[in-house]
Protein backbone atom coordinates (compact mmCIF):
# COMPACT_ATOMS: atom_id res chain seq x y z
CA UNK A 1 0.00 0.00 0.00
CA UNK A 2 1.26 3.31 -0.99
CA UNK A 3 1.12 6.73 1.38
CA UNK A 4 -0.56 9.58 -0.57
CA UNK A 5 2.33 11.14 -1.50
CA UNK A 6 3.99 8.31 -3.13
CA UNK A 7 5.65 4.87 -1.50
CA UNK A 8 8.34 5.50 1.64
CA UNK A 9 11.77 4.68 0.06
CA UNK A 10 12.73 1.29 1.07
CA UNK A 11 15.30 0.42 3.71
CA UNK A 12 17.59 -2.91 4.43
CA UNK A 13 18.59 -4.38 7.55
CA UNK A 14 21.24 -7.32 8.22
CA UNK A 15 20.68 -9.44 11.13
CA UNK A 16 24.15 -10.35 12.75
CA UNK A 17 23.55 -13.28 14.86
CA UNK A 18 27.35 -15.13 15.13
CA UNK A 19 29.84 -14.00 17.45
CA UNK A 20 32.57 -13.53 16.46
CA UNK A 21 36.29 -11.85 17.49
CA UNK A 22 36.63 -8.25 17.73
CA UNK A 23 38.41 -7.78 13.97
CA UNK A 24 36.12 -10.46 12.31
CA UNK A 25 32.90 -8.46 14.14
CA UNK A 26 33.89 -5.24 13.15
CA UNK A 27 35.00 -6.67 9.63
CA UNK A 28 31.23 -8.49 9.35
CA UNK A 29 29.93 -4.53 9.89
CA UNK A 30 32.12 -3.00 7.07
CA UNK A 31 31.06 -5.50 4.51
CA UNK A 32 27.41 -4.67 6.04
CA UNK A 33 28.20 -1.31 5.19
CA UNK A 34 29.80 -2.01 1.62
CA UNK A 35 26.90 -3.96 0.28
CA UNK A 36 24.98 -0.90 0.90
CA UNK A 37 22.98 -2.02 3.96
CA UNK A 38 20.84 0.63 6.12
CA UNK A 39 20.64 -0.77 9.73
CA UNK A 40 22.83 -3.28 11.17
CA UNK A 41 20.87 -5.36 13.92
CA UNK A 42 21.68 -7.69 16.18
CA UNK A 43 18.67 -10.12 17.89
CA UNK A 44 18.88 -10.80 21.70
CA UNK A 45 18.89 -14.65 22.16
CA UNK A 46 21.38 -16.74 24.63
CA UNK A 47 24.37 -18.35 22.35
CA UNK A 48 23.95 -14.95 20.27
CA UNK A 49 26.05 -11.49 20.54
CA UNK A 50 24.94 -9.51 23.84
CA UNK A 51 23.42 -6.52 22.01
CA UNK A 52 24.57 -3.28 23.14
CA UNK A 53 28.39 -3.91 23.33
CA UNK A 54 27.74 -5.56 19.52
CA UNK A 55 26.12 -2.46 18.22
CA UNK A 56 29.10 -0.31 20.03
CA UNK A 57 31.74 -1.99 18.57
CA UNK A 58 29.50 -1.97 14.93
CA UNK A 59 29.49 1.36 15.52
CA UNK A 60 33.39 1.98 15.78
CA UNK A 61 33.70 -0.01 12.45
CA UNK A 62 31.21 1.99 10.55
CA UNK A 63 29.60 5.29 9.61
CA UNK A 64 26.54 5.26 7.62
CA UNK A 65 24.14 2.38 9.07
CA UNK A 66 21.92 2.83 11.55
CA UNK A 67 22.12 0.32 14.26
CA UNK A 68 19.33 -1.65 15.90
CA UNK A 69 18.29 -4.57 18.42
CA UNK A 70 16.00 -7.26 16.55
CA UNK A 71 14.52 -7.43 19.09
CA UNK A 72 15.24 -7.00 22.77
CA UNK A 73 13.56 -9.68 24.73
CA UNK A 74 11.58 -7.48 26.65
CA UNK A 75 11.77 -10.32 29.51
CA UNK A 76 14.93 -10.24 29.87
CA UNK A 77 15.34 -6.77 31.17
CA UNK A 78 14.41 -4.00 34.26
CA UNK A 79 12.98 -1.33 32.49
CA UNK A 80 14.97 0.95 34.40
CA UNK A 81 18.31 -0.74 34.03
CA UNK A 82 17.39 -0.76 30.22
CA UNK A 83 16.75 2.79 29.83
CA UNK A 84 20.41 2.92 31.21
CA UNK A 85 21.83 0.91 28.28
CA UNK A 86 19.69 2.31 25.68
CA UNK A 87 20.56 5.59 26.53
CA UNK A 88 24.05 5.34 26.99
CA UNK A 89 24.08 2.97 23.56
CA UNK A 90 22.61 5.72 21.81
CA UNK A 91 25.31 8.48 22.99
CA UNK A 92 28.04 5.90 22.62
CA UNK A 93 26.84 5.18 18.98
CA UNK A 94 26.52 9.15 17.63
CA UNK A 95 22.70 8.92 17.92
CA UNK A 96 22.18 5.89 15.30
CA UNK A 97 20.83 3.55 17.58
CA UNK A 98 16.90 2.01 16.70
CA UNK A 99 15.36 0.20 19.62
CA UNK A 100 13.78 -3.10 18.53
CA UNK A 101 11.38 -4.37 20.91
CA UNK A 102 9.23 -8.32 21.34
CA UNK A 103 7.75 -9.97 24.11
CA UNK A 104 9.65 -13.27 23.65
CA UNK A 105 8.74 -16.43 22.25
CA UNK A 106 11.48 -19.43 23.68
CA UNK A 107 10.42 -20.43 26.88
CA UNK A 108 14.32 -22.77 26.59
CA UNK A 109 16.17 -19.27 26.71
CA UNK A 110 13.65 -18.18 30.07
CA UNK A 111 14.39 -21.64 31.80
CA UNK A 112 18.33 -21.05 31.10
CA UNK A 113 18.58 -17.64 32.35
CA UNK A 114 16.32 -18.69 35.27
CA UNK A 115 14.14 -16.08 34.68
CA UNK A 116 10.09 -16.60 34.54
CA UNK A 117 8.73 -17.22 31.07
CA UNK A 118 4.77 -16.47 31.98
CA UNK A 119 1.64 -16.75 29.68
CA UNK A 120 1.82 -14.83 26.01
CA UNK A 121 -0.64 -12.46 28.23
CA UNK A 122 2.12 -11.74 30.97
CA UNK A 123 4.46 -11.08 28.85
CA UNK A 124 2.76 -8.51 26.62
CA UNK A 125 1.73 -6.82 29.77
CA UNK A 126 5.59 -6.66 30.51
CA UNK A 127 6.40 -5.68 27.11
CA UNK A 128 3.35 -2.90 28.02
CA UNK A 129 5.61 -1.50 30.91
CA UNK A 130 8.61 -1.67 29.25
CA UNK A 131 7.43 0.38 26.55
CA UNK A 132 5.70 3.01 29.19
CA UNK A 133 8.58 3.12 31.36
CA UNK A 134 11.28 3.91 28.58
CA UNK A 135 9.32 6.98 27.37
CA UNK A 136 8.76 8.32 30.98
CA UNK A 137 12.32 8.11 31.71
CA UNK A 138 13.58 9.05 28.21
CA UNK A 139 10.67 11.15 26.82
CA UNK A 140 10.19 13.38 29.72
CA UNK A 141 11.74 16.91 30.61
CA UNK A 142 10.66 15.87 34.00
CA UNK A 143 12.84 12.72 34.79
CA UNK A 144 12.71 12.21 38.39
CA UNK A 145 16.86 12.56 39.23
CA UNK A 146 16.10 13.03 42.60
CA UNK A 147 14.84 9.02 42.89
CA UNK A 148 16.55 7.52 40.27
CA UNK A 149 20.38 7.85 40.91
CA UNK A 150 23.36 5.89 40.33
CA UNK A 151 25.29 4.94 43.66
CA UNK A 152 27.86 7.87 42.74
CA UNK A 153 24.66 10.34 42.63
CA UNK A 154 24.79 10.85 39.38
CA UNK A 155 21.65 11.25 36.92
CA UNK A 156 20.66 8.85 35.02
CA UNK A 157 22.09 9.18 31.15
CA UNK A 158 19.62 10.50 28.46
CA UNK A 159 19.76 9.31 24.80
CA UNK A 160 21.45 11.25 22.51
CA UNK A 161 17.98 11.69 19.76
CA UNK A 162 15.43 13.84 20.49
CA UNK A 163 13.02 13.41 21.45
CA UNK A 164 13.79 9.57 21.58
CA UNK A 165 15.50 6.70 20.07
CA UNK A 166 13.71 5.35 17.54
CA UNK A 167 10.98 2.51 18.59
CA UNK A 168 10.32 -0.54 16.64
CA UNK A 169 7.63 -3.39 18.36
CA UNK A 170 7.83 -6.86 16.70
CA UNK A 171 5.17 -9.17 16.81
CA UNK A 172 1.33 -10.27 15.07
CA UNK A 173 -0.57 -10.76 18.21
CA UNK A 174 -3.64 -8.60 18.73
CA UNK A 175 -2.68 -6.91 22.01
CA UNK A 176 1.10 -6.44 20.51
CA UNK A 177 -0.20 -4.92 17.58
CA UNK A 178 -2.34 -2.29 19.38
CA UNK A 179 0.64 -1.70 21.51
CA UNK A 180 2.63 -1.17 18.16
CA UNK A 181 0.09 1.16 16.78
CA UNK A 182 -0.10 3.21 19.90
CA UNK A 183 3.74 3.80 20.48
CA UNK A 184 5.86 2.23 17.73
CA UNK A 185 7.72 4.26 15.25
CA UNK A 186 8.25 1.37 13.49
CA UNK A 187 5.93 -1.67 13.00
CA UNK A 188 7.83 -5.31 12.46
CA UNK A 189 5.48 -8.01 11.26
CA UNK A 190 6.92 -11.75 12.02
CA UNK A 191 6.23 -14.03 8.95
CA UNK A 192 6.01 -16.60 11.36
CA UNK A 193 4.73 -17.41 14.65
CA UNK A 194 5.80 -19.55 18.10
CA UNK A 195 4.46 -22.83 17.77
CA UNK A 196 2.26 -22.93 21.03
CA UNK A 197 3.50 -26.32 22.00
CA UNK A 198 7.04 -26.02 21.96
CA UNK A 199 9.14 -24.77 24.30
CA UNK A 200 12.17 -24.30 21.88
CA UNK A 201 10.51 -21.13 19.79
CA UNK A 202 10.34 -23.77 16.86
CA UNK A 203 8.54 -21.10 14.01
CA UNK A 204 5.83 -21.78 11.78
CA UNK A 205 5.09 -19.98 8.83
CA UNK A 206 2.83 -16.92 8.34
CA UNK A 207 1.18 -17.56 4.89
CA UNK A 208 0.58 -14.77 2.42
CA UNK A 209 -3.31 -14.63 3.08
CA UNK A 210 -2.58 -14.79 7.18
CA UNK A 211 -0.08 -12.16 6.61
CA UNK A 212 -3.13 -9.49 4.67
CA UNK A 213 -5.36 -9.94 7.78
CA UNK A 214 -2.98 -9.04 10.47
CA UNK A 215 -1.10 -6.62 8.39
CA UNK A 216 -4.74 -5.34 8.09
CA UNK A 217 -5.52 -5.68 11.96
CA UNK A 218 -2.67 -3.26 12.67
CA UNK A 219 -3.74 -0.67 10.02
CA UNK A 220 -7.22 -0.87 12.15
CA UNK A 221 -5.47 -0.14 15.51
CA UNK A 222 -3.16 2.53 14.06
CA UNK A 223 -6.23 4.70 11.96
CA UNK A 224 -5.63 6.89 13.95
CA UNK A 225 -2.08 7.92 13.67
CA UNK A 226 -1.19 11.25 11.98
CA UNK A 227 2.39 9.99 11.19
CA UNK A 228 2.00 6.19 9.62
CA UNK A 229 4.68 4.18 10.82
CA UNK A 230 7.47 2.22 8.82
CA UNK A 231 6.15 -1.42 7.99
CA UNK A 232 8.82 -4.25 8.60
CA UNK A 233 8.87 -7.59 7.46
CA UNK A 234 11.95 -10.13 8.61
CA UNK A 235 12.91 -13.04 5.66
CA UNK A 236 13.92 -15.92 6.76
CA UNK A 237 15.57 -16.79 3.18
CA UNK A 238 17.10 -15.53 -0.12
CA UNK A 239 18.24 -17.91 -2.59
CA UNK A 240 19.10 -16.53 -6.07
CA UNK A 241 18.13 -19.39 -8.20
CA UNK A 242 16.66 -21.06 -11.41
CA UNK A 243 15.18 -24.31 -9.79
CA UNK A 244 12.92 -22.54 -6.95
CA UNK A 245 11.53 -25.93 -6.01
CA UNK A 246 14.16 -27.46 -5.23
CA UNK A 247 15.43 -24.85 -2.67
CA UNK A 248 11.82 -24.82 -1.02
CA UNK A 249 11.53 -28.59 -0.82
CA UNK A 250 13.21 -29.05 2.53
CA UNK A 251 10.40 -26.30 4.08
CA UNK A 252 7.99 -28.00 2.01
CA UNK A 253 8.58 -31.37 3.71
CA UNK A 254 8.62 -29.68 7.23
CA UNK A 255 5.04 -28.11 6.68
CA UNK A 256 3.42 -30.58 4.49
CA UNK A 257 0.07 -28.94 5.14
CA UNK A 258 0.97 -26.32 2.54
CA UNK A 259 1.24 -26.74 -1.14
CA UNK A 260 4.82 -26.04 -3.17
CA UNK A 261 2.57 -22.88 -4.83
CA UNK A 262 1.74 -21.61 -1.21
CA UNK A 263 5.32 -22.17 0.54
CA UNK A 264 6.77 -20.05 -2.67
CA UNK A 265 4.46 -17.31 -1.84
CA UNK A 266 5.21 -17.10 1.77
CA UNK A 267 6.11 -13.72 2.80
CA UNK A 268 9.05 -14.75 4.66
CA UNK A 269 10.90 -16.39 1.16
CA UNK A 270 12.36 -14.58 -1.65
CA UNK A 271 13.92 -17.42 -3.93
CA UNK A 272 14.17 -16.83 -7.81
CA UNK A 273 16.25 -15.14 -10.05
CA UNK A 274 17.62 -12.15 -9.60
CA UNK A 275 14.54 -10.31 -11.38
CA UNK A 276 12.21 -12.21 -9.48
CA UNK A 277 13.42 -11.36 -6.14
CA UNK A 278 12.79 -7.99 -7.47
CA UNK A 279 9.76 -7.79 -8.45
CA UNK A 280 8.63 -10.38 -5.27
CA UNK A 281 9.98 -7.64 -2.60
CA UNK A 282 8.07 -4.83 -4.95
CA UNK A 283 4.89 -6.98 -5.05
CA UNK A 284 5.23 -7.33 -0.81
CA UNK A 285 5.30 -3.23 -0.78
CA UNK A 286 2.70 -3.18 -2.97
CA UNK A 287 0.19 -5.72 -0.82
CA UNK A 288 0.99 -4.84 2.30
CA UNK A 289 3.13 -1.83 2.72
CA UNK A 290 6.74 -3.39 3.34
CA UNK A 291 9.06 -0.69 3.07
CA UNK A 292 11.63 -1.97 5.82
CA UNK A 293 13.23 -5.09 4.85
CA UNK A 294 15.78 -7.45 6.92
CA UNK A 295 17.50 -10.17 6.20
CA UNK A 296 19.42 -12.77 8.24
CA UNK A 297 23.28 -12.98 8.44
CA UNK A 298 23.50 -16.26 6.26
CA UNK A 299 21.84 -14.32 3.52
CA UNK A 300 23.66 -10.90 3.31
CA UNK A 301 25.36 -11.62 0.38
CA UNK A 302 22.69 -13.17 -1.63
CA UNK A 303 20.58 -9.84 -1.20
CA UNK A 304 22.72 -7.30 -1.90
CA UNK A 305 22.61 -7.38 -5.87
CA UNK A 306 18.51 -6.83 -4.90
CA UNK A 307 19.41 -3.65 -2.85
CA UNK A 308 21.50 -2.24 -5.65
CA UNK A 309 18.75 -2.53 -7.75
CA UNK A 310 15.95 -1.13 -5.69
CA UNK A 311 18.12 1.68 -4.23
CA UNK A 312 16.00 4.98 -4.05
CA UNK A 313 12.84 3.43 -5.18
């Protein structure tokens, strides 16, 4: 869906989920850079990069992209001891940090940490306060020093953006999505969701049709808005390729519910050739207002001949 003045110019996240060493991490965010990439993110599950040290150090190596979390686990933090590393993230960064945002899906990561999982309705209400609490301590001219004090006295550190980092919310839930439509600066649609009965996070995919109705749910919620926010969508794969079947069968066998014709139309997939990719990520702005695109680590390569292509368009 187009705004009235014309389609938002796209933008293209990486996803950098391997640690690494300080040179080969740094080195990873320079290529990021060269290929032409907007945002370099990093997503906040145990085995992965700690985020806000990751996004410093991406920071040091680069100086165009903006740099994000995709996304916090909003259950793994204090609110107040996160407004602490946001802030002083964004000042340590020159202003280019992007908050990314989710209630959590892998109850495994919760049991690990030894931290409590909770229903999906306890931890939206979490994600609720989290949200709340980071604009009252970063959004107000008021900010409460006189309680909220290091142990040296000092005040607590305010971002370097006014008047706020940039907000992303990820998820397709009903409550989430309200809660995206009343705060977010930046909407992030899953093209999958938690299967309910595992406790690993194990993903199953959004199809194109289930994608329309909550894409269409959110646009509901947020009617109201008088600035629309940016519409993200995370792919799970890019394969630049003549035999699309045979790249797709191994998802196909995994979810034999779906048809070959409906796994190659999943939202989440771009596989094709190189024309094909680009007219698929043009078709997904078209239906449902995907402007924001990111991509996962093992597929930065692979999309970077499609960003040179649709660069300023």
């Amino acid at each position: 869906m187009s705004r009235p003045d014309g389609p938002r110019p796209f933008r293209f996240g990486v996803t950098l989920m391997t640690p690494a060493p300080a040179d080969q991490w740094r080195a990873k965010c320079r290529r990021a850079e060269e290929l032409g990439y907007d945002v370099i993110l990093v997503p906040d599950h145990l085995g992965m990069p700690a985020p806000f040290p990751a996004l410093v150090a991406a920071a040091e190596a680069t100086e165009r992209p903006r740099l994000g979390t995709f996304v916090l686990n909003a259950g793994f933090w204090n609110p107040a001891l996160l407004a602490r590393e946001v802030a002083t993230t964004d000042a340590l960064t020159g202003g280019r940090l992007e908050l990314g945002l989710g209630a959590g899906y892998v109850q495994a990561e919760h049991d690990t940490a030894g931290l409590p999982f909770g229903s999906p309705r306890e931890r939206v209400d979490h994600l609720r306060r989290t949200v709340e609490e980071l604009e009252r301590l970063h959004g107000s001219d008021e900010l409460p020093h006189s309680r909220l004090r290091s142990s040296g006295g000092t005040p607590m550190p305010r971002p370097a953006q006014k008047p706020r980092v940039p907000l992303l919310i990820g998820g397709n839930g009903d409550r989430v999505l309200r809660l995206t439509a009343e705060h977010a600066d930046i909407a992030a649609f899953g093209g999958a969701y938690a299967d309910p009965e595992s406790s690993t996070g194990r993903l199953v995919p959004v199809t194109a049709e289930q994608l329309d109705e909550r894409v269409a749910r959110y646009r509901k919620f947020a009617a109201g808005r008088e600035d629309p926010a940016e519409l993200n969508l995370l792919l799970q794969m890019v394969v630049v390729t003549e035999d699309r079947a045979s790249v797709v069968q191994p998802l196909l066998d995994r979810v034999p519910e779906l048809t070959l014709e409906q796994v190659l139309a999943l939202p989440i997939l771009l596989v094709g050739a190189l024309e094909q990719i680009v007219e698929q990520v043009l078709a997904r702005r078209e239906r449902y207002g995907f402007t924001y695109l990111t991509v996962l680590e093992p597929y930065m390569e692979a999309f970077a001949p499609v960003i040179e292509r649709l660069r300023g368009k």
